[in-house]
Protein backbone atom coordinates (compact mmCIF):
# COMPACT_ATOMS: atom_id res chain seq x y z
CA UNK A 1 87.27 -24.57 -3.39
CA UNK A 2 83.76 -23.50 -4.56
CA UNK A 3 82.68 -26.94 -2.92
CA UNK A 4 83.84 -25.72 0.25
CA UNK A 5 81.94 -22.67 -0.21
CA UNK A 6 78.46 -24.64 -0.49
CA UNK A 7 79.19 -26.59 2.57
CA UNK A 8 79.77 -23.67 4.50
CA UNK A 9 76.34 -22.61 2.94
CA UNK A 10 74.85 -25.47 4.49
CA UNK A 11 76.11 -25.61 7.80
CA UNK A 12 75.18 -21.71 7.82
CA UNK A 13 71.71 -22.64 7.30
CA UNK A 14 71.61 -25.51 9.61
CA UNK A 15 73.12 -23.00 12.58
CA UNK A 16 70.50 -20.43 11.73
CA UNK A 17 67.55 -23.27 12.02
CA UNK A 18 68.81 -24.84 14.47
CA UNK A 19 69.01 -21.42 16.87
CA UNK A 20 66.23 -19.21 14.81
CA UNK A 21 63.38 -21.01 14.52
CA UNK A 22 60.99 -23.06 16.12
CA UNK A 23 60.66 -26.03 14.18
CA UNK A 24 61.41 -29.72 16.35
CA UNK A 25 64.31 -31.95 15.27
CA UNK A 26 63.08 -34.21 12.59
CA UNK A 27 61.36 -30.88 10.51
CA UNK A 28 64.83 -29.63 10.85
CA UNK A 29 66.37 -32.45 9.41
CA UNK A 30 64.37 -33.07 6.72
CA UNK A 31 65.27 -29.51 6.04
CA UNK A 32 68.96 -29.91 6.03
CA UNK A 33 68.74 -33.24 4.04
CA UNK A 34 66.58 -31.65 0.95
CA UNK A 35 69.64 -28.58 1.32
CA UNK A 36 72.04 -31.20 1.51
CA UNK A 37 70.63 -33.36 -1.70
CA UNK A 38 69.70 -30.44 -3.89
CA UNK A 39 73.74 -29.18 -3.49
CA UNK A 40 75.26 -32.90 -3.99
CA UNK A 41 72.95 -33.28 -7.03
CA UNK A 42 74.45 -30.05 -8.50
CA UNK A 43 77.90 -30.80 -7.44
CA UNK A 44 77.20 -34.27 -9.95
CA UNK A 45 75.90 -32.20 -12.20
CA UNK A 46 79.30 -30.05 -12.51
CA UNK A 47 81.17 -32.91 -12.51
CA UNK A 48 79.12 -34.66 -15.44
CA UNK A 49 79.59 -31.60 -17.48
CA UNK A 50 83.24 -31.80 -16.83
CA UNK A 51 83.72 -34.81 -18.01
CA UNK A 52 81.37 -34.33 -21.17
CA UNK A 53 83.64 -31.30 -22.04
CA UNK A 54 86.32 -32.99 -21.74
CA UNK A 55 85.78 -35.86 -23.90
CA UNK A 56 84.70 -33.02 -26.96
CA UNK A 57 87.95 -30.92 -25.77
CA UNK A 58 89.90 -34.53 -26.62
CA UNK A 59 87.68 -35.22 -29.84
CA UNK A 60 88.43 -31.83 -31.09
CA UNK A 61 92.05 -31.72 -30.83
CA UNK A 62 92.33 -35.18 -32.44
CA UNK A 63 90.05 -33.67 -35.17
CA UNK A 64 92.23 -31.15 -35.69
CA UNK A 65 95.34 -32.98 -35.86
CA UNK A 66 93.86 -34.93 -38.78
CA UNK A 67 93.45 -38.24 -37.18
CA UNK A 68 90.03 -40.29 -37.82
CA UNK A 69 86.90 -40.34 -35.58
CA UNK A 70 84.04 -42.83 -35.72
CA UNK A 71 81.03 -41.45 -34.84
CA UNK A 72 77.86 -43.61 -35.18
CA UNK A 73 79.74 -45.56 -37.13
CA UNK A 74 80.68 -43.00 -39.62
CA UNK A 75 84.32 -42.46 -39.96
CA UNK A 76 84.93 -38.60 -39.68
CA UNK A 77 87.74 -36.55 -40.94
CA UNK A 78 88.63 -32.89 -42.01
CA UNK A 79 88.06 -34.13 -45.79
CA UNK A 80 84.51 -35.40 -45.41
CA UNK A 81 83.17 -32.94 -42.51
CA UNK A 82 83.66 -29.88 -41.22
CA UNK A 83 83.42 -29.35 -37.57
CA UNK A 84 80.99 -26.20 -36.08
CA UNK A 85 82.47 -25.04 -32.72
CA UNK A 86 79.31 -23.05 -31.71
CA UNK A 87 77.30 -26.67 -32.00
CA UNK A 88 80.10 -28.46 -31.17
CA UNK A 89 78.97 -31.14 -33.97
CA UNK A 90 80.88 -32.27 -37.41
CA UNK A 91 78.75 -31.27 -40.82
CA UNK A 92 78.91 -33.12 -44.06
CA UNK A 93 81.18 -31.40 -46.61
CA UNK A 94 79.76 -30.64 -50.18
CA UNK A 95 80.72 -33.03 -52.44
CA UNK A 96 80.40 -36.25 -50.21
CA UNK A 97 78.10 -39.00 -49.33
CA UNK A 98 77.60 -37.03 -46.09
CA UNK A 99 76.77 -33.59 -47.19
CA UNK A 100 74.61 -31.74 -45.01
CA UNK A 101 74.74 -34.72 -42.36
CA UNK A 102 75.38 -33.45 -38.84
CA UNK A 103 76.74 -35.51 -36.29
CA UNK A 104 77.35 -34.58 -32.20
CA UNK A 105 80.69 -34.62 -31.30
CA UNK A 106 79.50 -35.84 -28.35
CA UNK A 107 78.55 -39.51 -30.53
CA UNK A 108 81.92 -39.76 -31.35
CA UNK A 109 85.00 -42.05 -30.07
């Protein structure tokens, strides 16, 4: 829906160009093409950070259910690291090998 939205945004500004000013044809579509690429590269953007939160939303859960992550290479679990949700990356528990190591949950699989 909020796609929508910035297309109608778009065409809005083309219409006002196109019947507002003064500019010739080609100055108008250069115009409409820089609109139209700055609004598809933040439409990628969304949909990249998505995705990203996604795949922590999914590494999370599993976390949480106890299973095993590897993340870079390190196999992660509720007894060797605890997991930060404001950093949204797992920290070494006291009393292991990884103490104090902190890992992005984004590294993990």
């Amino acid at each position: 829906m909020g796609y929508l939205f910035w297309f109608g945004i778009v065409a809005l500004v083309f219409a006002l160009m196109h019947y507002f000013t003064e500019l010739n044809g080609k100055q108008k579509g250069m115009i409409s093409l820089v609109v139209t690429l700055v609004i598809a590269a933040a439409i990628a953007y969304n949909i990249q950070s998505d995705r990203e939160r996604a795949k922590v939303s999914a590494i999370e859960l599993k976390y949480e259910r106890g299973e095993t992550l590897v993340c870079q290479g390190i196999e992660v679990n509720s007894t060797t690291f605890g997991y930060s949700v404001g950093t949204q990356s797992f920290v070494g528990n006291r009393g292991t090998k990884h103490y104090q190591q902190i890992i992005n949950a984004r590294e993990c699989q």
